[in-house]
Protein backbone atom coordinates (compact mmCIF):
# COMPACT_ATOMS: atom_id res chain seq x y z
CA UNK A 1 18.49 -0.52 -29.61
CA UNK A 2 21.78 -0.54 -32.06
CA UNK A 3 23.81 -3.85 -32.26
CA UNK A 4 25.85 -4.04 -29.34
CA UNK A 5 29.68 -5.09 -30.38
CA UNK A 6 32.37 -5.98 -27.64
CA UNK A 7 34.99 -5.51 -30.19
CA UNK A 8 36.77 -2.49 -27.60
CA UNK A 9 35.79 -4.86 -24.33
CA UNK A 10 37.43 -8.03 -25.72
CA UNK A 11 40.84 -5.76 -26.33
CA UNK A 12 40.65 -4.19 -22.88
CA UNK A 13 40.20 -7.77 -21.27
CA UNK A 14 42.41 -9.73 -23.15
CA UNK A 15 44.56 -10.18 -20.50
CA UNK A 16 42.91 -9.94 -17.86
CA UNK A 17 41.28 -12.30 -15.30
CA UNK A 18 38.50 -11.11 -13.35
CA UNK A 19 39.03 -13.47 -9.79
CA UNK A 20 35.75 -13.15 -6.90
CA UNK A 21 37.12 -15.18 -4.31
CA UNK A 22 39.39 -17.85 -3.52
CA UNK A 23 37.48 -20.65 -4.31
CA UNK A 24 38.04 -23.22 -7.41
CA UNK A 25 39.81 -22.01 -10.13
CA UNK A 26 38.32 -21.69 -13.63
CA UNK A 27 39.45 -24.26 -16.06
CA UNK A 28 41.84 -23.14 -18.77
CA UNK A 29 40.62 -24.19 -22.54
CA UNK A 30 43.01 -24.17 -25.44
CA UNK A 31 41.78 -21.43 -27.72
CA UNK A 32 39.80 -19.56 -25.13
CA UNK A 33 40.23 -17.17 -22.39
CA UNK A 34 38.32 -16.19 -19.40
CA UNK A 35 35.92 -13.21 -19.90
CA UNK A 36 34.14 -13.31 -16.76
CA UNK A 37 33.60 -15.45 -13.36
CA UNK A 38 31.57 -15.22 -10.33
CA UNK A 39 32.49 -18.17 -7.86
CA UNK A 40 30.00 -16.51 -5.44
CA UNK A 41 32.71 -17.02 -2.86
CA UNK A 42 31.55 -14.16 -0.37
CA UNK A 43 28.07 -13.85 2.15
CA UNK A 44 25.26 -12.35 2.16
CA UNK A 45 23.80 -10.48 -1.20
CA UNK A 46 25.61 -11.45 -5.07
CA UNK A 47 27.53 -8.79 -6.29
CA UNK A 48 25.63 -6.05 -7.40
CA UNK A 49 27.76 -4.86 -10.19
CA UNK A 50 27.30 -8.16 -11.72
CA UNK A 51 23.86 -9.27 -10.90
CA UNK A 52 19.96 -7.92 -10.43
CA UNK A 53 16.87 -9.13 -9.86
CA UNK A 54 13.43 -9.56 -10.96
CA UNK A 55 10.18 -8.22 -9.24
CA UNK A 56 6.93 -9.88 -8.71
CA UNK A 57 4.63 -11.86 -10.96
CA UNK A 58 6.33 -12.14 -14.10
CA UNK A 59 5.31 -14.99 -16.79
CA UNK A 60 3.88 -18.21 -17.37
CA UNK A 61 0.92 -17.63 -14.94
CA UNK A 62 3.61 -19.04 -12.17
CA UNK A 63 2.87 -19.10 -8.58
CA UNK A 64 5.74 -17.72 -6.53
CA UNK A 65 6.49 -13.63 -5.87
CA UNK A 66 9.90 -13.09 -6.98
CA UNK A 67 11.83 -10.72 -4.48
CA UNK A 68 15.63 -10.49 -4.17
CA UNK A 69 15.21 -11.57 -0.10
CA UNK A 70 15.48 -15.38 -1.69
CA UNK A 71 18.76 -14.92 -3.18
CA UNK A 72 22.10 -14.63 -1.21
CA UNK A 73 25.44 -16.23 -0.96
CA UNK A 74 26.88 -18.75 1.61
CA UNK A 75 29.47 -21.32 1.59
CA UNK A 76 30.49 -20.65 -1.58
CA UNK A 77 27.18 -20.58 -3.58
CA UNK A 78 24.21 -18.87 -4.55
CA UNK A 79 21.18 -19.98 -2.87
CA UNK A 80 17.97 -19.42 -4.90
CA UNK A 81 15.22 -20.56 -1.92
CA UNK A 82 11.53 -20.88 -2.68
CA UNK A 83 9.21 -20.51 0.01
CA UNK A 84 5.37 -21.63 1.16
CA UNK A 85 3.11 -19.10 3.00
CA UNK A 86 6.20 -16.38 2.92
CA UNK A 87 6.34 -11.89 3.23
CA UNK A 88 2.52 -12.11 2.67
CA UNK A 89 2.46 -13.69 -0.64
CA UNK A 90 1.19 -17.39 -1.13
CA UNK A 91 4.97 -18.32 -2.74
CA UNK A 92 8.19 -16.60 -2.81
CA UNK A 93 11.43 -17.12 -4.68
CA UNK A 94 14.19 -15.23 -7.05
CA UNK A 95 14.75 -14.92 -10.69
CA UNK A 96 18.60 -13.33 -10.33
CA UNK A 97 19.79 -11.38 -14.02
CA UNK A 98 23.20 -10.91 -15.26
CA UNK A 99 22.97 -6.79 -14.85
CA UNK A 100 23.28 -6.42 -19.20
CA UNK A 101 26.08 -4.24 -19.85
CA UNK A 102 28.29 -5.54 -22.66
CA UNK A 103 30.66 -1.96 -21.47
CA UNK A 104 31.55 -3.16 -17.74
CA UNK A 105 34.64 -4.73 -16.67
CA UNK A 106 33.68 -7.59 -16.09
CA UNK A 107 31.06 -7.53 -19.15
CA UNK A 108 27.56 -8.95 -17.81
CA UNK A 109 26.37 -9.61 -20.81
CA UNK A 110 28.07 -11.48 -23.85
CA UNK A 111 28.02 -12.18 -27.13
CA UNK A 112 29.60 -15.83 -28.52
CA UNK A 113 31.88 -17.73 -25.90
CA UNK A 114 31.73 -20.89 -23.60
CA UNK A 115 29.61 -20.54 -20.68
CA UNK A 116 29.74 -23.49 -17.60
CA UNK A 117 27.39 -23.23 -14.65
CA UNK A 118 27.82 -26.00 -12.02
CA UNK A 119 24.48 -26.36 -10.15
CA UNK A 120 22.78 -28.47 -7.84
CA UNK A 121 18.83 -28.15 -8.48
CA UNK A 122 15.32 -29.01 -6.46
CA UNK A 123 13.53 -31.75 -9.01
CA UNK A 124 10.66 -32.40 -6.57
CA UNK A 125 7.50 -31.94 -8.35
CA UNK A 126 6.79 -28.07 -8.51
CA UNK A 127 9.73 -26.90 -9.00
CA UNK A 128 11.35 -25.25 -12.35
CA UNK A 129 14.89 -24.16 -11.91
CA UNK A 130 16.40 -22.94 -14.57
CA UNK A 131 19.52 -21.39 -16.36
CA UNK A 132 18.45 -19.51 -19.57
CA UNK A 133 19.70 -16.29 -21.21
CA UNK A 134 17.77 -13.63 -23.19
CA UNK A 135 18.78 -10.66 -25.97
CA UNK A 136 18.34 -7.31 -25.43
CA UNK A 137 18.11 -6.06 -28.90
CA UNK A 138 14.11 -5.98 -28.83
CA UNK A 139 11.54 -8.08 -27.27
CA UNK A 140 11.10 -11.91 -26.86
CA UNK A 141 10.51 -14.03 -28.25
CA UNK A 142 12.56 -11.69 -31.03
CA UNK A 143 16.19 -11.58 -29.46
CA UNK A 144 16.44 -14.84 -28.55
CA UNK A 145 16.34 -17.46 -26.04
CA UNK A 146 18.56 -20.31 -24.66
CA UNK A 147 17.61 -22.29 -22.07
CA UNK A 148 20.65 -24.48 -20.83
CA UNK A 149 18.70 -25.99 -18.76
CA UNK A 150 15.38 -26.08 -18.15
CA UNK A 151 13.94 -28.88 -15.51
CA UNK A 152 9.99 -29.81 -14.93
CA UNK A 153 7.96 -33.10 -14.86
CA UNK A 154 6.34 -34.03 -18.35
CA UNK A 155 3.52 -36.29 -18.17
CA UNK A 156 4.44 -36.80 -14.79
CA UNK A 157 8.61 -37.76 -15.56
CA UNK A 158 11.19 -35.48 -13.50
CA UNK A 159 13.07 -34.13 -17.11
CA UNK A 160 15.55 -31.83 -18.01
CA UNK A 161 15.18 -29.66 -21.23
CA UNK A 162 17.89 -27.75 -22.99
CA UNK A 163 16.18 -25.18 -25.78
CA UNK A 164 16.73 -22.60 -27.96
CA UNK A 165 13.73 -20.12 -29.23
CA UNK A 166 13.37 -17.16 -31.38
CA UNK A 167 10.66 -15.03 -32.91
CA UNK A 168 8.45 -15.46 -35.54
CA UNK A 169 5.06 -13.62 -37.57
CA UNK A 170 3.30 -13.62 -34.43
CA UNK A 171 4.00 -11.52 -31.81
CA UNK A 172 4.64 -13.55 -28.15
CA UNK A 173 4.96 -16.26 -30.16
CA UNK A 174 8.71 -18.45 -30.13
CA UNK A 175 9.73 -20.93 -32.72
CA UNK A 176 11.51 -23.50 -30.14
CA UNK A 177 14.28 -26.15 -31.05
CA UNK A 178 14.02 -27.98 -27.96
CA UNK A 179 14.94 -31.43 -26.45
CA UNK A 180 14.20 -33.13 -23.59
CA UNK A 181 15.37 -36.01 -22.01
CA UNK A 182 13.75 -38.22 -18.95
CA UNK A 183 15.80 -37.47 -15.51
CA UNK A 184 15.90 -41.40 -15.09
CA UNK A 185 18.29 -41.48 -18.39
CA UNK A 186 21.17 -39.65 -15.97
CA UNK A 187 20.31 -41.45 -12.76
CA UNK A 188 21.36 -44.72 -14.74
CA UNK A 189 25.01 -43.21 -14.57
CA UNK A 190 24.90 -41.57 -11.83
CA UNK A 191 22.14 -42.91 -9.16
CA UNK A 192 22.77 -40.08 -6.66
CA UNK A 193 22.38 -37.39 -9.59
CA UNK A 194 19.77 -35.55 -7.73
CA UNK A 195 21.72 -34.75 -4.87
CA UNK A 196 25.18 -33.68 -6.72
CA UNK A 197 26.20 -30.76 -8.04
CA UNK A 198 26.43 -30.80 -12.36
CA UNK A 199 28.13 -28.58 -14.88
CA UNK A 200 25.65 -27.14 -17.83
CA UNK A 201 27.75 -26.12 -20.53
CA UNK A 202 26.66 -23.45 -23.18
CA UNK A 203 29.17 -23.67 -26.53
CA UNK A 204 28.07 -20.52 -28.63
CA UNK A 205 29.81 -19.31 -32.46
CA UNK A 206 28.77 -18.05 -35.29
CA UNK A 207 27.71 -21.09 -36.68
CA UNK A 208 25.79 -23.52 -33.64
CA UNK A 209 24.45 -23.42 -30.47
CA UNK A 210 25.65 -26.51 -28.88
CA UNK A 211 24.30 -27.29 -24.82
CA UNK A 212 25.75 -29.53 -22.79
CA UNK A 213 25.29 -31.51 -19.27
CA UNK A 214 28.21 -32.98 -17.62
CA UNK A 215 30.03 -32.90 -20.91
CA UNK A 216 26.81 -35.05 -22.55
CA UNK A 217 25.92 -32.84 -25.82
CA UNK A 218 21.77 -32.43 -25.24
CA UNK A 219 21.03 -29.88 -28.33
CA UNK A 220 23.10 -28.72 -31.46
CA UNK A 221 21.37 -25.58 -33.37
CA UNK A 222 22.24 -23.80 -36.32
CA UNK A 223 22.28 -20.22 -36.08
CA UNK A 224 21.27 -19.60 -39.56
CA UNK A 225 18.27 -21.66 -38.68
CA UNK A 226 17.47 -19.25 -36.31
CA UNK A 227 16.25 -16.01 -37.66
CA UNK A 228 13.65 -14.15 -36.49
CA UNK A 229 11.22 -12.07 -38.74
CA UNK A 230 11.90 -8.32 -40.08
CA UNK A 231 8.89 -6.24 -37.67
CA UNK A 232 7.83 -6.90 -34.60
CA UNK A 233 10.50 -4.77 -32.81
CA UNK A 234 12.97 -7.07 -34.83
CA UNK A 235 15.02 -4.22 -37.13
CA UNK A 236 17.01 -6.98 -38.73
CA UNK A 237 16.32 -8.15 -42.46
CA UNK A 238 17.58 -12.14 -42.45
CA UNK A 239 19.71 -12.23 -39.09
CA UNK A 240 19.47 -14.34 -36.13
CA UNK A 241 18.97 -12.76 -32.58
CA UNK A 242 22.27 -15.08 -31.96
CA UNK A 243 24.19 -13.56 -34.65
CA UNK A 244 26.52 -10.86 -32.78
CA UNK A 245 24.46 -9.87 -30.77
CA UNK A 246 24.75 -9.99 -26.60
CA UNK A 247 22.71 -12.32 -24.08
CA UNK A 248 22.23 -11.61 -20.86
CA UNK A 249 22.06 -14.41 -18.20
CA UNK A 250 19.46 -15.45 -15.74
CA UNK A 251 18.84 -17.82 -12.76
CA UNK A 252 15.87 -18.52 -11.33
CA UNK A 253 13.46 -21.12 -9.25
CA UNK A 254 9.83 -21.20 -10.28
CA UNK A 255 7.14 -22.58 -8.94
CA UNK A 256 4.04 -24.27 -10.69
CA UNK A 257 2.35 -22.31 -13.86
CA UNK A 258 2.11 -23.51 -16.70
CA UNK A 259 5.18 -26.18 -16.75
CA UNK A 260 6.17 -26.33 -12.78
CA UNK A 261 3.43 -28.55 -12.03
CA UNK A 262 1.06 -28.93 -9.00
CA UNK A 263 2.70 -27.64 -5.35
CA UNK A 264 0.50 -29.65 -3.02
CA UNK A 265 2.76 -31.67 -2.50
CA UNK A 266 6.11 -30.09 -3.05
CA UNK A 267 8.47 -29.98 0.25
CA UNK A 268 8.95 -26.22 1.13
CA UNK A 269 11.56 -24.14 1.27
CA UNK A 270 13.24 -25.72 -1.76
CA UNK A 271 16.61 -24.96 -2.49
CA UNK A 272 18.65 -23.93 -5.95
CA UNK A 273 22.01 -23.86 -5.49
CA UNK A 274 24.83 -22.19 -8.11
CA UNK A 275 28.21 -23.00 -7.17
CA UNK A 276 29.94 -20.65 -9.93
CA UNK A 277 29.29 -19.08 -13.01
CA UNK A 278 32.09 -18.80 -15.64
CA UNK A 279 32.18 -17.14 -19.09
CA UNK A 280 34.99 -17.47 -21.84
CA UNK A 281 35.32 -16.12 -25.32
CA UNK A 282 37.47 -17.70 -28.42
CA UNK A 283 40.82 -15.64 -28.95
CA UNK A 284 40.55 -13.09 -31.15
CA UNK A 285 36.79 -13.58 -31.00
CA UNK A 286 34.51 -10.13 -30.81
C-alpha cells in the first residue's frame, strides 16, 4: 500500500468540528484543533461510518469469540461486555476498529495528533482491556503498534502497560518499548481508581511518542528509534512505521491467552466502558 498523506483532509477540516451528540464538549488545546470525536452519545450500535468490528478467534491464543453483539452504546458510552457460556461459544466479547480511511470526513484513521480516551475498565483477573492502534501500511508487527493502554495481572499484580512495538528481521516478531507500572501505584492517589472513569492520553509528532494516564507521562519513545526493517512487507529503507504514516484505532476486552490470565474465577459479564474518543492534530500539521 502507498504512504497515505492527509495533507488534502487536514485543509478540508480545518475548520471544521465534527459534533456526535450533546454530551461533554472536547477540550480546546492551544496549538491544536479537533480532527475527530465520537462522544458515543446515541443507543444501540456505534456509528458505522466511524467504527467496525472484529470476527472470531483472532490472536494471542485468547479465549473469548469476538462478535459485534457485545458492543453498543447507552448512556453515553460504549459498552464492550464479555460474557461466560454465551451464542454457543465458551466466551464472547468485542474488539471495535476505527473503520481506516484517512479520506472520510471525519478521518478514522490518523497520522500525528493528540488522542484522549476516557475509560472506565474491568481489572478483575482475566480480563485485558485495551486501547491500542495499528498501521496499515503492511503487516504487524511492521506498521506499528501503540498500546495506550494495555491492563493484565503480572506475576499475579493488577498492572497497566503503555507500549510501543515495531518490526524487526523476523517475521511476527515486535521489538517492544514497553513500561509497566503496578495498579496499586494509582490506587495510592486515588483509592477508588478502579471504579472511576480515567483519561489515556496519546501525544504523537515527528519526533516522540509520549502516553499518558490522567495527565501522568507512562512512556516517551523516539520515533527514529523506531524503524522497522527494509522486507518483510516493510517497502521502506530507514523509516519508522510512525513516521507519516496513519494508525488506525482499536478497543477491545479480552479474555485469558497468553497475558489475560486464568478465568475461573473472573465475575462474568464484565464490563468495558468508553465514555468518548477524541482526536486532534497540531495546526498546520499534515
Amino acid at each position: 500500500m502507498k504512504e497515505i498523506l492527509l495533507s488534502a483532509v487536514a485543509l478540508m477540516c480545518s475548520c471544521i468540528v465534527f459534533a456526535q451528540g450533546e454530551g461533554s464538549v472536547p477540550e480546546q488545546y492551544p496549538g491544536y484543533r479537533l480532527f475527530f470525536h465520537d462522544e458515543f452519545d446515541r443507543n444501540g450500535r456505534p456509528n458505522p461510518e466511524f467504527w467496525t468490528y472484529e470476527h472470531g478467534y483472532v490472536r494471542n491464543h485468547e479465549a473469548q469469540f469476538y462478535r459485534e453483539e457485545n458492543a453498543w452504546c447507552e448512556d453515553g458510552c460504549l459498552v464492550i461486555e464479555a460474557r461466560k457460556d454465551d451464542a454457543g461459544y465458551p466466551y464472547t466479547s468485542a474488539s471495535v476498529i476505527s473503520r481506516g480511511d484517512t479520506l472520510a470526513l471525519p478521518p478514522t484513521a490518523w497520522t500525528y495528533g493528540r488522542f484522549e480516551v476516557r475509560a472506565k475498565i474491568p481489572t478483575a483477573m482475566g480480563c485485558w482491556p485495551a486501547i491500542w492502534t495499528v498501521g496499515m501500511v503492511a503487516g504487524w508487527p511492521q506498521s506499528g503498534e501503540i498500546d495506550v493502554m494495555e491492563f493484565y495481572h503480572i506475576k499475579g499484580e493488577p498492572s497497566i502497560l503503555a507500549n510501543v512495538a515495531w518490526g524487526t528481521e523476523r517475521r511476527y516478531v515486535a521489538k517492544w518499548h514497553s513500561r509497566h507500572y503496578p495498579l496499586s501505584r494509582f490506587e495510592a492517589q486515588t483509592p477508588a481508581w478502579r471504579d472511576s472513569f480515567h483519561v489515556w492520553r496519546m501525544d504523537w509528532n515527528r519526533e516522540w511518542i509520549r502516553l499518558y494516564l490522567d495527565g501522568e507521562l507512562l512512556n516517551e519513545t523516539a520515533v527514529a528509534s523506531t524503524v522497522s526493517p527494509f522486507g518483510r512487507g516493510w517497502p521502506y529503507e530507514d523509516r519508522s512505521p510512525f513516521d507519516g504514516f496513519p494508525q488506525r484505532l482499536l478497543l477491545n476486552l479480552a479474555l485469558g491467552g497468553d497475558n489475560g490470565g486464568p478465568l475461573n474465577a473472573t465475575p462474568f459479564p464484565c464490563r468495558y466502558l468508553i465514555d468518548y474518543v477524541r482526536v486532534w492534530q497540531m495546526t498546520g500539521e499534515n
